[in-house]
PDB file of N, CA and C in Angstrom:
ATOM      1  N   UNK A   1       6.779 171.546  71.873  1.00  0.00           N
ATOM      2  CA  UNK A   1       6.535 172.306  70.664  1.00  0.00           C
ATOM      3  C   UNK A   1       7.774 172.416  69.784  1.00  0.00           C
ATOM      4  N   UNK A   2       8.999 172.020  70.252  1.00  0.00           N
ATOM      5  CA  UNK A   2       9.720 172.486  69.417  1.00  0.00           C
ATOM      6  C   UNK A   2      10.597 171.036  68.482  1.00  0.00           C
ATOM      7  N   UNK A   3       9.437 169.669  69.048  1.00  0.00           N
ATOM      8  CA  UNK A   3       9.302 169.047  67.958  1.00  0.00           C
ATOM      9  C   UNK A   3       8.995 169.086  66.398  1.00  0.00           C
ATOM     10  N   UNK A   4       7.647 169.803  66.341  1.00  0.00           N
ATOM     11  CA  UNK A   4       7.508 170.233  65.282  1.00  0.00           C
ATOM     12  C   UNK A   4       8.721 170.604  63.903  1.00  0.00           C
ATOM     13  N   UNK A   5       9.278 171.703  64.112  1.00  0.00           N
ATOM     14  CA  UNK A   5      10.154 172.148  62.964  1.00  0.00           C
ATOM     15  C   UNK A   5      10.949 170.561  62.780  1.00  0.00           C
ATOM     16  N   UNK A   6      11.588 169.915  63.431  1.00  0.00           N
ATOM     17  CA  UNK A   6      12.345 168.890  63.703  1.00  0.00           C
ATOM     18  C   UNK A   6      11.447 167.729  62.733  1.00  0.00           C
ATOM     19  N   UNK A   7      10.099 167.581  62.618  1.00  0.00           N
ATOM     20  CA  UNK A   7       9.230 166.383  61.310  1.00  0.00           C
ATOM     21  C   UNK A   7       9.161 167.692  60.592  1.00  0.00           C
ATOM     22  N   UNK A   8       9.119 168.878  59.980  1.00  0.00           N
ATOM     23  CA  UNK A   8       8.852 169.861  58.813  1.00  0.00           C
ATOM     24  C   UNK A   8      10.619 169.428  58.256  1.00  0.00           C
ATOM     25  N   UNK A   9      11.588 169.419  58.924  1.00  0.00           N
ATOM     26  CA  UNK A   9      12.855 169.354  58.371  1.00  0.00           C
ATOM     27  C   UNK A   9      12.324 167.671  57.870  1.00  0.00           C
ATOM     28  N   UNK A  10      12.323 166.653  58.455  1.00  0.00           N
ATOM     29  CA  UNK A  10      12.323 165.396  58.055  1.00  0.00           C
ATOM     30  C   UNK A  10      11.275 165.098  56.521  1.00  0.00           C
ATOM     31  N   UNK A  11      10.252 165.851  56.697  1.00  0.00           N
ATOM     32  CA  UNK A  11       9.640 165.600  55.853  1.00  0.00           C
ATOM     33  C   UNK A  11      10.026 166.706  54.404  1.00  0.00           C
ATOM     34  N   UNK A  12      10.815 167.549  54.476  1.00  0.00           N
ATOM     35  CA  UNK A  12      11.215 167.954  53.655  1.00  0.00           C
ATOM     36  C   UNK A  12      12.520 167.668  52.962  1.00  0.00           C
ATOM     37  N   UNK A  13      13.155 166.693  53.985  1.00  0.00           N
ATOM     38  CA  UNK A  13      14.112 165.643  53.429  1.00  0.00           C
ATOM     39  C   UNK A  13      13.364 164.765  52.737  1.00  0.00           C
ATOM     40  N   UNK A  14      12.803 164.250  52.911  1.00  0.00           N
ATOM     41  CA  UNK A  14      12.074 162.811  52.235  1.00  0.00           C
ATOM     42  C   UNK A  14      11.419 163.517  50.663  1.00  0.00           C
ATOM     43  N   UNK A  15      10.794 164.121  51.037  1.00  0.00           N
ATOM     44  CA  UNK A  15      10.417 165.174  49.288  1.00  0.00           C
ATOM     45  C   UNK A  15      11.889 165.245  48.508  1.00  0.00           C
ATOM     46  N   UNK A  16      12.752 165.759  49.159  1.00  0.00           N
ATOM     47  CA  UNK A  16      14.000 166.288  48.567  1.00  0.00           C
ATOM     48  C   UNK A  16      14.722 164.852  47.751  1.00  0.00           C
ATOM     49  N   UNK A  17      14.351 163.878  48.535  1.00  0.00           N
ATOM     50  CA  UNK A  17      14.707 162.315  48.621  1.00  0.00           C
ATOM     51  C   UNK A  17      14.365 161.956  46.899  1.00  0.00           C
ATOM     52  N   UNK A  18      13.109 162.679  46.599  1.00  0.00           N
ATOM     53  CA  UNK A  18      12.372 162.100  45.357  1.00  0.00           C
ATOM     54  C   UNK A  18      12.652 162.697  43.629  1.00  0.00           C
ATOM     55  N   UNK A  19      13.246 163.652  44.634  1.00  0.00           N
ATOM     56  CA  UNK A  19      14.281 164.749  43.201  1.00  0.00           C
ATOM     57  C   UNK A  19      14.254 164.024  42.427  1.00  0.00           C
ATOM     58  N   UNK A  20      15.151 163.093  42.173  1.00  0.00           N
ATOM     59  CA  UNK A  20      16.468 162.542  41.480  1.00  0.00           C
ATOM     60  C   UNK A  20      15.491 160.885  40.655  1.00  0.00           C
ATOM     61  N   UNK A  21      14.285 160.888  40.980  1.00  0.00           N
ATOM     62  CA  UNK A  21      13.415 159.875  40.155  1.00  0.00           C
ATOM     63  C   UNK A  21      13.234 159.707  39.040  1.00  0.00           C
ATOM     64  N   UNK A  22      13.212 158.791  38.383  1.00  0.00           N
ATOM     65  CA  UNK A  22      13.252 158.661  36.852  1.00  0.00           C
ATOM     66  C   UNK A  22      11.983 157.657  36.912  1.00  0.00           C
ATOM     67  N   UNK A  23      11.610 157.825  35.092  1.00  0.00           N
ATOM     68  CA  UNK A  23      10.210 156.719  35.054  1.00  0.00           C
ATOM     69  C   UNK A  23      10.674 154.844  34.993  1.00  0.00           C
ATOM     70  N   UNK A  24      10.059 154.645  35.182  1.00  0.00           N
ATOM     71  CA  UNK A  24      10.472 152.503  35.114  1.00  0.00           C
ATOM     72  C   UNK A  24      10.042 152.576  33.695  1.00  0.00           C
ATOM     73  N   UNK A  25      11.236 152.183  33.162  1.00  0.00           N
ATOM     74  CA  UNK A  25      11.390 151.458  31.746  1.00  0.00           C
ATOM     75  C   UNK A  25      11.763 149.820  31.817  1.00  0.00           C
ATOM     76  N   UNK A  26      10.537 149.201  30.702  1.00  0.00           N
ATOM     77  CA  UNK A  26      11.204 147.893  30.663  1.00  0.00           C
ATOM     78  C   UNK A  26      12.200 147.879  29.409  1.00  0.00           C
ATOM     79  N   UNK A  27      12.765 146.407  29.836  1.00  0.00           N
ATOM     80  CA  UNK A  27      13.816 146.208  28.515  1.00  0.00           C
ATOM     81  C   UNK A  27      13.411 145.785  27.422  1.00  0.00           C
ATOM     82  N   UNK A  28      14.698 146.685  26.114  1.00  0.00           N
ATOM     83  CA  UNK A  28      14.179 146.644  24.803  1.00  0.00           C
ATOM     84  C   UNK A  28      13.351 145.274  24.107  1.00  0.00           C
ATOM     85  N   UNK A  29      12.336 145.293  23.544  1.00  0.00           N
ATOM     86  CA  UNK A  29      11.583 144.463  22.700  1.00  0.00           C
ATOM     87  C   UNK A  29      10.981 143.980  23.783  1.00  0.00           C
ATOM     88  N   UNK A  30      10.717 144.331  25.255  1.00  0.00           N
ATOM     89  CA  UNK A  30       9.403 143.499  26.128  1.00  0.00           C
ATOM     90  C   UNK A  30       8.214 143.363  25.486  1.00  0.00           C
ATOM     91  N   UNK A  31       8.016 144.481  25.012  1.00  0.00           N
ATOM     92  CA  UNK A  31       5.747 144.365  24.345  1.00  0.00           C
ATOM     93  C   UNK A  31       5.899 143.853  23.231  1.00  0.00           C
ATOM     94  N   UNK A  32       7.027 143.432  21.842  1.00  0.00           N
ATOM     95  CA  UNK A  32       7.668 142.351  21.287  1.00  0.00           C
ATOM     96  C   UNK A  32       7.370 140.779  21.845  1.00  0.00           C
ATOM     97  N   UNK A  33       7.850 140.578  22.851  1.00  0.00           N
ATOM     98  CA  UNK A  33       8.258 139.323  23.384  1.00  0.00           C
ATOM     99  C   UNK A  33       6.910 138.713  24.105  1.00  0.00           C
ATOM    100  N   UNK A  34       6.241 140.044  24.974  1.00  0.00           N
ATOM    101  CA  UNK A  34       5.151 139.676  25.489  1.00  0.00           C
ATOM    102  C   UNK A  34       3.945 139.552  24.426  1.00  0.00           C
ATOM    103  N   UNK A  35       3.453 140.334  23.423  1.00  0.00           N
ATOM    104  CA  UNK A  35       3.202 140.210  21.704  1.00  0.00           C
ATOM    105  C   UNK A  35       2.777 138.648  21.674  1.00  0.00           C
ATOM    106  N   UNK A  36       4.505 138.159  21.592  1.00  0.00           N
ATOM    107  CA  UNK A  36       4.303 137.036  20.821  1.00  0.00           C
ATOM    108  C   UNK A  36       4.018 135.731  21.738  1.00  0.00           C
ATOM    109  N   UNK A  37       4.280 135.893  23.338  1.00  0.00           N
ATOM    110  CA  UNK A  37       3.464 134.742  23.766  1.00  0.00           C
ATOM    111  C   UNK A  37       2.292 135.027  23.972  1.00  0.00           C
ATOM    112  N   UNK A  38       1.709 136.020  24.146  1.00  0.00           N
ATOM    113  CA  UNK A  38       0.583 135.680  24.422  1.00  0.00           C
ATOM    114  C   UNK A  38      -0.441 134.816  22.517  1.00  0.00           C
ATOM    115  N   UNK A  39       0.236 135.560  21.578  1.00  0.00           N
ATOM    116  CA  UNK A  39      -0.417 135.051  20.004  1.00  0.00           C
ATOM    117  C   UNK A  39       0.555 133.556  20.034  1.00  0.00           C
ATOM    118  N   UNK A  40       0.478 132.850  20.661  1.00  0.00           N
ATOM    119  CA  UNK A  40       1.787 131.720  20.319  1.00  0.00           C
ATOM    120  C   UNK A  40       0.275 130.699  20.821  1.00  0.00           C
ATOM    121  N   UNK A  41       0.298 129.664  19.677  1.00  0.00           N
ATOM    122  CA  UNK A  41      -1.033 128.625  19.739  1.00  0.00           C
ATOM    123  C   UNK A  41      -0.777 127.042  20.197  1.00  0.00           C
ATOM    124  N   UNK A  42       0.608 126.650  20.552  1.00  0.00           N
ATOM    125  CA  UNK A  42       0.834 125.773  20.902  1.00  0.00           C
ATOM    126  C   UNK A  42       1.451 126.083  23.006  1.00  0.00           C
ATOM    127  N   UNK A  43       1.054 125.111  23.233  1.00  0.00           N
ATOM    128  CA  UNK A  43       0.770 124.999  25.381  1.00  0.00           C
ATOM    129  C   UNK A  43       2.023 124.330  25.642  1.00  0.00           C
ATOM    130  N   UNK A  44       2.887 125.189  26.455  1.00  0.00           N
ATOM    131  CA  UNK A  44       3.973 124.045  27.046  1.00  0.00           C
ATOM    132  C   UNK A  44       2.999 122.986  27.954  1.00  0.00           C
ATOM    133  N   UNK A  45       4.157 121.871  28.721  1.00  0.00           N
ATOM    134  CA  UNK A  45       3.888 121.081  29.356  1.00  0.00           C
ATOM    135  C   UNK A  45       3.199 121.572  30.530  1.00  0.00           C
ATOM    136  N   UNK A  46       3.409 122.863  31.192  1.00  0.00           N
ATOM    137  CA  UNK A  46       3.075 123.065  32.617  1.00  0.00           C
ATOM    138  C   UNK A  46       1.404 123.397  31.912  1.00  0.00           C
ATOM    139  N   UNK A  47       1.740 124.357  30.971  1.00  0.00           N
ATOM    140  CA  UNK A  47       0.487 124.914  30.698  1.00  0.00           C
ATOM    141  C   UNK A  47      -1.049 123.366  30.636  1.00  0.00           C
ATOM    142  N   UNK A  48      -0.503 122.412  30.092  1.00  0.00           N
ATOM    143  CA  UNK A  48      -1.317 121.807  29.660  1.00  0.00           C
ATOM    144  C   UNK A  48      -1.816 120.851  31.214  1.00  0.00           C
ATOM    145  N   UNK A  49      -0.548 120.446  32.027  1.00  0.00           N
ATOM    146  CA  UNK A  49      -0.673 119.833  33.397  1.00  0.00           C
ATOM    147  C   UNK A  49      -1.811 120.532  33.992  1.00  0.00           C
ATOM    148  N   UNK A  50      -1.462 122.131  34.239  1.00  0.00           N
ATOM    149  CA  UNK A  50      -2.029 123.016  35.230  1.00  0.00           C
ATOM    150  C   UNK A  50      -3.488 123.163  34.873  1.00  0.00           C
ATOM    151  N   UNK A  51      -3.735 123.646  32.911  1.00  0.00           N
ATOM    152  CA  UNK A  51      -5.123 123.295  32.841  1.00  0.00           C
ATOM    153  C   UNK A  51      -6.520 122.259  33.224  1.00  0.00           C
ATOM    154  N   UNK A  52      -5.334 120.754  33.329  1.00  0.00           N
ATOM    155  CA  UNK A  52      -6.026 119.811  33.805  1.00  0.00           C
ATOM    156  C   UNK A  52      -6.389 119.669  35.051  1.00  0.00           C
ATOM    157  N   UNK A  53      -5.650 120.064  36.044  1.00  0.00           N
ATOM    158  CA  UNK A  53      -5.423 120.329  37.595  1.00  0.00           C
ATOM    159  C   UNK A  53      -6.280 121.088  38.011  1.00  0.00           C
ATOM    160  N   UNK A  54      -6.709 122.116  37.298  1.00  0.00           N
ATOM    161  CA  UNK A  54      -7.246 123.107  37.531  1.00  0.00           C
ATOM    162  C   UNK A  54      -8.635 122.818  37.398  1.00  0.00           C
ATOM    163  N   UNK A  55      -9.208 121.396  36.764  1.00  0.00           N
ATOM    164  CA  UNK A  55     -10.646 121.578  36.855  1.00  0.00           C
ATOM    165  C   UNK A  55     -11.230 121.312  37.747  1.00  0.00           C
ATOM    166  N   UNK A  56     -12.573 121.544  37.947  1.00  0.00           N
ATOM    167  CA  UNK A  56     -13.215 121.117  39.438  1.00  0.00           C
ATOM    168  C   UNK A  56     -13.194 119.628  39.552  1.00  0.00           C
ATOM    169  N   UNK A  57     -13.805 119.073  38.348  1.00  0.00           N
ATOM    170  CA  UNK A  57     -13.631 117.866  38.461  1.00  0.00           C
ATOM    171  C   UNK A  57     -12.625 116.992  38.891  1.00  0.00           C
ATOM    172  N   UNK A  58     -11.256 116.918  38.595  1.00  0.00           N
ATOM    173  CA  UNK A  58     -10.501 116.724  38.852  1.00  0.00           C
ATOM    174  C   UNK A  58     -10.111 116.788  40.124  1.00  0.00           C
ATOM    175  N   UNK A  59     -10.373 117.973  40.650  1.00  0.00           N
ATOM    176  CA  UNK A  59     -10.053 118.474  42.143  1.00  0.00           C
ATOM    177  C   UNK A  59     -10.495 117.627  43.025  1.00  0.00           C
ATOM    178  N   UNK A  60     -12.318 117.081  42.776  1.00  0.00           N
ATOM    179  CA  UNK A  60     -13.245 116.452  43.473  1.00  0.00           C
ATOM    180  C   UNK A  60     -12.664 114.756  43.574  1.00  0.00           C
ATOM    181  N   UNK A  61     -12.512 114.939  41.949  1.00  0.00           N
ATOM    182  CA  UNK A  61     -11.934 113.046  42.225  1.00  0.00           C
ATOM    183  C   UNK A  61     -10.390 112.467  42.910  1.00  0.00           C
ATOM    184  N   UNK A  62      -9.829 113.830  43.026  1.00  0.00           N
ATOM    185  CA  UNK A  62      -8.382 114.049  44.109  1.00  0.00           C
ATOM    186  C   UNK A  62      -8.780 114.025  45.279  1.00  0.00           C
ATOM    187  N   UNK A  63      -9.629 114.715  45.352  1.00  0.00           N
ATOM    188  CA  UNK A  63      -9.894 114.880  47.158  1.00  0.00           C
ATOM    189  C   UNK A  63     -10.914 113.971  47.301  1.00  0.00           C
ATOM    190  N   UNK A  64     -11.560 113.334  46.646  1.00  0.00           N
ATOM    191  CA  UNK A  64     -12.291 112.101  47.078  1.00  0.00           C
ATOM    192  C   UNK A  64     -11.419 110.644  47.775  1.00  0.00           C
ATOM    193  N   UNK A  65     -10.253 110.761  46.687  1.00  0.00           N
ATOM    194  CA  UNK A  65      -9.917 109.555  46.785  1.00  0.00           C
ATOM    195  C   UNK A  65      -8.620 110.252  48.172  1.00  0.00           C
ATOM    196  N   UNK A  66      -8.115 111.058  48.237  1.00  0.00           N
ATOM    197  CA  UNK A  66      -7.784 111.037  50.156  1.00  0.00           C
ATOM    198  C   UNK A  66      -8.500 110.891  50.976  1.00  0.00           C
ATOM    199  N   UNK A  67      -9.358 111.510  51.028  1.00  0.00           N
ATOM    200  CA  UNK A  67     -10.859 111.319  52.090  1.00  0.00           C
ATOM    201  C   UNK A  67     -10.642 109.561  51.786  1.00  0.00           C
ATOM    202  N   UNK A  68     -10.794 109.020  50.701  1.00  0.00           N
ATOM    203  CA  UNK A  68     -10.975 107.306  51.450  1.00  0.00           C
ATOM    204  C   UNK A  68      -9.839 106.741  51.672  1.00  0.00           C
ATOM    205  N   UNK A  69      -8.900 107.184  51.174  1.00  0.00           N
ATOM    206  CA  UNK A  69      -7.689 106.194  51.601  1.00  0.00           C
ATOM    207  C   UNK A  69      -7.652 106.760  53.152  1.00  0.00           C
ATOM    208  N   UNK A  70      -7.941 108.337  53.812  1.00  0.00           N
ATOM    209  CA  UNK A  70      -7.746 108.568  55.389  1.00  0.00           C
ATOM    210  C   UNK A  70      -8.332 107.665  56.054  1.00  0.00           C
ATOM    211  N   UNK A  71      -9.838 107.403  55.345  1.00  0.00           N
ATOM    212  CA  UNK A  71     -10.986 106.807  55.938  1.00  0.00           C
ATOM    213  C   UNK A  71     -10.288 105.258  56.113  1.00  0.00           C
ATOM    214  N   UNK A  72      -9.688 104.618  55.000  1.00  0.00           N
ATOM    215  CA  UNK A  72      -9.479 102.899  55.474  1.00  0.00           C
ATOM    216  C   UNK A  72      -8.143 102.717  56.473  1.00  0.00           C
ATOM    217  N   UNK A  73      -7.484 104.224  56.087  1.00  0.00           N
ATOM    218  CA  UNK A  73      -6.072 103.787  56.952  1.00  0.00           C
ATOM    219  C   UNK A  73      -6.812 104.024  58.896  1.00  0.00           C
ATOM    220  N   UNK A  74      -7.550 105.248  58.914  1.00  0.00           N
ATOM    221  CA  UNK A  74      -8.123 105.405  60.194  1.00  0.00           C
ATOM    222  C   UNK A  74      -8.590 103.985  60.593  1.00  0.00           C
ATOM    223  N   UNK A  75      -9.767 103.443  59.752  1.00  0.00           N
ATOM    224  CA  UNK A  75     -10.170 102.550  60.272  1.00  0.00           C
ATOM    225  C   UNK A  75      -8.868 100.780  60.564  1.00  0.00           C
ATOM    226  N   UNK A  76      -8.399 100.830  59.709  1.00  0.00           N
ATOM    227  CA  UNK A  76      -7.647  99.473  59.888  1.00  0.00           C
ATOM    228  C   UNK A  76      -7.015  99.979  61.324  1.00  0.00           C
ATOM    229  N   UNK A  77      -5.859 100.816  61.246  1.00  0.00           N
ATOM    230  CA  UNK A  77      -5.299 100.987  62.807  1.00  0.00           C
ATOM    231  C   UNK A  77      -6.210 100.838  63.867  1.00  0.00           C
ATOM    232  N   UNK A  78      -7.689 100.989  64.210  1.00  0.00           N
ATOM    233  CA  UNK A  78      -8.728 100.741  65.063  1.00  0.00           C
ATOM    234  C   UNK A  78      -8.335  98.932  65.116  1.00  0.00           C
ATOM    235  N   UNK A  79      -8.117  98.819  64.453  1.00  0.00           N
ATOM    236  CA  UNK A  79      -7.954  97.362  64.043  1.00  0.00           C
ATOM    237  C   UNK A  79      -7.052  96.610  64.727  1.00  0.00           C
ATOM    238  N   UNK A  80      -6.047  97.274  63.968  1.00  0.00           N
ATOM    239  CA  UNK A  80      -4.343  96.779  64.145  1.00  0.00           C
ATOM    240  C   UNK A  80      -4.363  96.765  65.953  1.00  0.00           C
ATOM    241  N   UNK A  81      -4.950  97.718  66.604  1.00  0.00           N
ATOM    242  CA  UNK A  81      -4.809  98.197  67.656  1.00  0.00           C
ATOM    243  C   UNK A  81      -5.073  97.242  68.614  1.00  0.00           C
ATOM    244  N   UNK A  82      -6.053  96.370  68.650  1.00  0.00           N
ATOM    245  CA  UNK A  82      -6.996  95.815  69.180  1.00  0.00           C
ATOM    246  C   UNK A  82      -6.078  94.251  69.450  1.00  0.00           C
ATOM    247  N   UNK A  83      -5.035  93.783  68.231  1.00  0.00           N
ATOM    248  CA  UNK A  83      -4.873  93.053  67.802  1.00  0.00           C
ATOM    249  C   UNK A  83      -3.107  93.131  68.366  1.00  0.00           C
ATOM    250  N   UNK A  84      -2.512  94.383  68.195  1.00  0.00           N
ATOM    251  CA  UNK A  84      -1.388  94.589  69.080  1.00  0.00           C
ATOM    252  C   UNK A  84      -1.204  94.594  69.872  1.00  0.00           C
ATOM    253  N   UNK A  85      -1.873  94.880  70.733  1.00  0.00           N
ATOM    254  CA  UNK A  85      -2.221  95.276  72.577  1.00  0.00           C
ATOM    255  C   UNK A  85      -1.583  94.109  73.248  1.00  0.00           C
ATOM    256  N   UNK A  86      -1.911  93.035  72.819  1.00  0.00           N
ATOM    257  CA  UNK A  86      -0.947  91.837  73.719  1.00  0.00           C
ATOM    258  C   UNK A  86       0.184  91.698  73.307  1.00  0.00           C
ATOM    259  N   UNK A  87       0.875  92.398  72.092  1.00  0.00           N
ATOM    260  CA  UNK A  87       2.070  92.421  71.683  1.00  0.00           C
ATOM    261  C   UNK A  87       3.424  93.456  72.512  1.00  0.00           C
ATOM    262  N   UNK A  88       2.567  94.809  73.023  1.00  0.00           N
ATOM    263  CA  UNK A  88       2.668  95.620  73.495  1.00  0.00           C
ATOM    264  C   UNK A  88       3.163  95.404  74.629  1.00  0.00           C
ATOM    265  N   UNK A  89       2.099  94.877  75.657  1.00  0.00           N
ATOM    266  CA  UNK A  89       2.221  94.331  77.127  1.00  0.00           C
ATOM    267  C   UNK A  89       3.332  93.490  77.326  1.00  0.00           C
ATOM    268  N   UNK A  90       3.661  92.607  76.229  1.00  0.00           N
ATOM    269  CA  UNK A  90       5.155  91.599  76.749  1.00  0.00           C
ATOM    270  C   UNK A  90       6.268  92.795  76.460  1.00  0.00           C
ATOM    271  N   UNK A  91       6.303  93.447  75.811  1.00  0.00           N
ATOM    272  CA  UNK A  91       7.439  94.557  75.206  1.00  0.00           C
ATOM    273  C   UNK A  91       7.450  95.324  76.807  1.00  0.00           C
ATOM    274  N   UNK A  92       6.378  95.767  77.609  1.00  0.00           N
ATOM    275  CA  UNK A  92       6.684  96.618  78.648  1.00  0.00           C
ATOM    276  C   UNK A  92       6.617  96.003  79.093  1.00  0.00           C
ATOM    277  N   UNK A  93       6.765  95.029  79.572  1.00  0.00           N
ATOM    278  CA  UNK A  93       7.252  93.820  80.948  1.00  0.00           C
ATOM    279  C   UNK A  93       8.633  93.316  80.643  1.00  0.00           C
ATOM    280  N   UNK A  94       9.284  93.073  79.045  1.00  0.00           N
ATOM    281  CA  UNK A  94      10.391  93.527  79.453  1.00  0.00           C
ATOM    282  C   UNK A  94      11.741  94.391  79.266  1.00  0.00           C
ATOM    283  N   UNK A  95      10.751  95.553  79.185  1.00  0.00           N
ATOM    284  CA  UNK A  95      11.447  97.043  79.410  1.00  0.00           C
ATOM    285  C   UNK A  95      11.178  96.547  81.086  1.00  0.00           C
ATOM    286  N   UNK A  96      10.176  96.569  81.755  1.00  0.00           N
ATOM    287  CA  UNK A  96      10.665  96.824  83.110  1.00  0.00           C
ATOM    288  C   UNK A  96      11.316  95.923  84.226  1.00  0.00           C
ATOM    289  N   UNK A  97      11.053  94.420  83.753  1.00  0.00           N
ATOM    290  CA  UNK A  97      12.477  93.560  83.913  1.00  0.00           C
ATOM    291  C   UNK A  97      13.854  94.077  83.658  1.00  0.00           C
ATOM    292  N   UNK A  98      13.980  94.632  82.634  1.00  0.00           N
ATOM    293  CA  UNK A  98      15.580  95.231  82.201  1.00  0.00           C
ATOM    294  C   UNK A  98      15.729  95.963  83.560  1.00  0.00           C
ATOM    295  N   UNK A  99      15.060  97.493  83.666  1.00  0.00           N
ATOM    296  CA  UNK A  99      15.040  98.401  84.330  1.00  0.00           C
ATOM    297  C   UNK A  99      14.913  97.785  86.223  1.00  0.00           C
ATOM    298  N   UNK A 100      14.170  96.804  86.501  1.00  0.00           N
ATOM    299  CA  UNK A 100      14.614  96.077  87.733  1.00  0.00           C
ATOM    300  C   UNK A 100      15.879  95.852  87.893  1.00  0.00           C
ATOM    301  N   UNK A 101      16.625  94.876  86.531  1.00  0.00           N
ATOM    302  CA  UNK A 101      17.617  94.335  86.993  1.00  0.00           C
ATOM    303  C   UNK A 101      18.817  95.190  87.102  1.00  0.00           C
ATOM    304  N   UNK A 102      18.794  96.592  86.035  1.00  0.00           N
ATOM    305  CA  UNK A 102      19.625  97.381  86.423  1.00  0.00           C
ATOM    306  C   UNK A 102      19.674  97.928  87.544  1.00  0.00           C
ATOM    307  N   UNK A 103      18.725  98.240  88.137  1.00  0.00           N
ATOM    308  CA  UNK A 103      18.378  99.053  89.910  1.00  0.00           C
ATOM    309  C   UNK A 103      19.305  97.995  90.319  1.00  0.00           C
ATOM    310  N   UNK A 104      18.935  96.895  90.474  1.00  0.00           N
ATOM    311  CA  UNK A 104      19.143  96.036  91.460  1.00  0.00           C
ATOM    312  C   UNK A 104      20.698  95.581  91.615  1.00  0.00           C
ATOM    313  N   UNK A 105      21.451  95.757  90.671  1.00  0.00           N
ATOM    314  CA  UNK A 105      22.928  95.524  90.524  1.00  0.00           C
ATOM    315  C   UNK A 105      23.984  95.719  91.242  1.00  0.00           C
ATOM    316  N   UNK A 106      23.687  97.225  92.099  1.00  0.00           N
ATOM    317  CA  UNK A 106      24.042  97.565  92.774  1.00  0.00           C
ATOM    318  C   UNK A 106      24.322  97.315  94.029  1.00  0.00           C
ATOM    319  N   UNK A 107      25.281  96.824  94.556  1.00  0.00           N
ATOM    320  CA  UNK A 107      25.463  96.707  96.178  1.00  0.00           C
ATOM    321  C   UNK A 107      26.126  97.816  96.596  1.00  0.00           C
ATOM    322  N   UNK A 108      24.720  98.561  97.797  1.00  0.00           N
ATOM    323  CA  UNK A 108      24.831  98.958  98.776  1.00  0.00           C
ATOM    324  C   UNK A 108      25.530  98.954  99.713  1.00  0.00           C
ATOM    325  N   UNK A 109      25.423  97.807 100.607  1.00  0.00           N
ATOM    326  CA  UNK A 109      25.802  97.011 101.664  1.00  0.00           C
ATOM    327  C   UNK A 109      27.469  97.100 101.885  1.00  0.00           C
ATOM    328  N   UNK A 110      28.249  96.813 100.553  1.00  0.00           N
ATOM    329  CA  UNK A 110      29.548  96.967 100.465  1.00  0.00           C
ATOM    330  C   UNK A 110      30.443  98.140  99.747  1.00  0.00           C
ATOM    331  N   UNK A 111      29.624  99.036  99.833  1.00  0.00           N
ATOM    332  CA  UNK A 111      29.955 101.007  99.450  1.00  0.00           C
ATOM    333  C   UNK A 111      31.898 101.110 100.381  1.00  0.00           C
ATOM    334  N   UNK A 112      32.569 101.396  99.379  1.00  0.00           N
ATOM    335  CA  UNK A 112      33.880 101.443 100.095  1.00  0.00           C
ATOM    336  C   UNK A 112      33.505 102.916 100.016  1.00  0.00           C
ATOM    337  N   UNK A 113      33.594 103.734 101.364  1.00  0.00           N
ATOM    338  CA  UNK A 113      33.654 104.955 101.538  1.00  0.00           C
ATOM    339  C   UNK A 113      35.075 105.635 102.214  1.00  0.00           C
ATOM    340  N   UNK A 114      35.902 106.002 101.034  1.00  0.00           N
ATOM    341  CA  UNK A 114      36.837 106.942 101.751  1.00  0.00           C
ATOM    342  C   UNK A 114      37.147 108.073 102.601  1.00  0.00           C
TER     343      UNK A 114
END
């Protein structure tokens, strides 16, 4: 219980905290400046990009044409794959020739042990 007084003090710090607040002012001539772009009749560059970007249409004939380029690259590698495979097999025969002949380098037999 004798938590209590201990959050009545805290929370009467935090009030006390708010004394000293003033209102948010923007800077001189903002509703001026904001005024005049929004009445301003000519589109920068982004403006005019983003309008175009922004249509559905556009969107559809973007994402159409990934959907097929995923679609021919998926399919050719099915391809490529089929067609590499014996390229593959000499490459790991000799990775594991290498890897024999390194094991094998070694003599055992004549280990000078001090």
């Amino acid at each position: 219980m004798d938590k209590r007084p201990d959050i009545v003090k805290k929370a009467e710090k935090a009030l006390e905290s708010l004394d000293g607040i003033k209102k948010a002012e923007p800077q001189p001539f903002f509703y001026t400046r904001l005024i005049g772009l929004l009445q301003r009749d000519e589109k920068t560059w982004w403006e005019t990009a983003g309008s175009f970007l922004a249509r559905p249409v556009t969107v559809a004939i973007c994402l159409g044409f990934i959907l097929f380029f995923n679609a021919v690259i998926l399919f050719r590698q099915d391809t490529d794959n089929d067609i590499s495979l014996a390229g593959s097999q000499t490459e790991i025969a000799t990775e594991n020739e290498y890897v024999l002949a390194s094991n094998s380098s070694f003599d055992y037999e004549n280990l000078d042990q001090q």
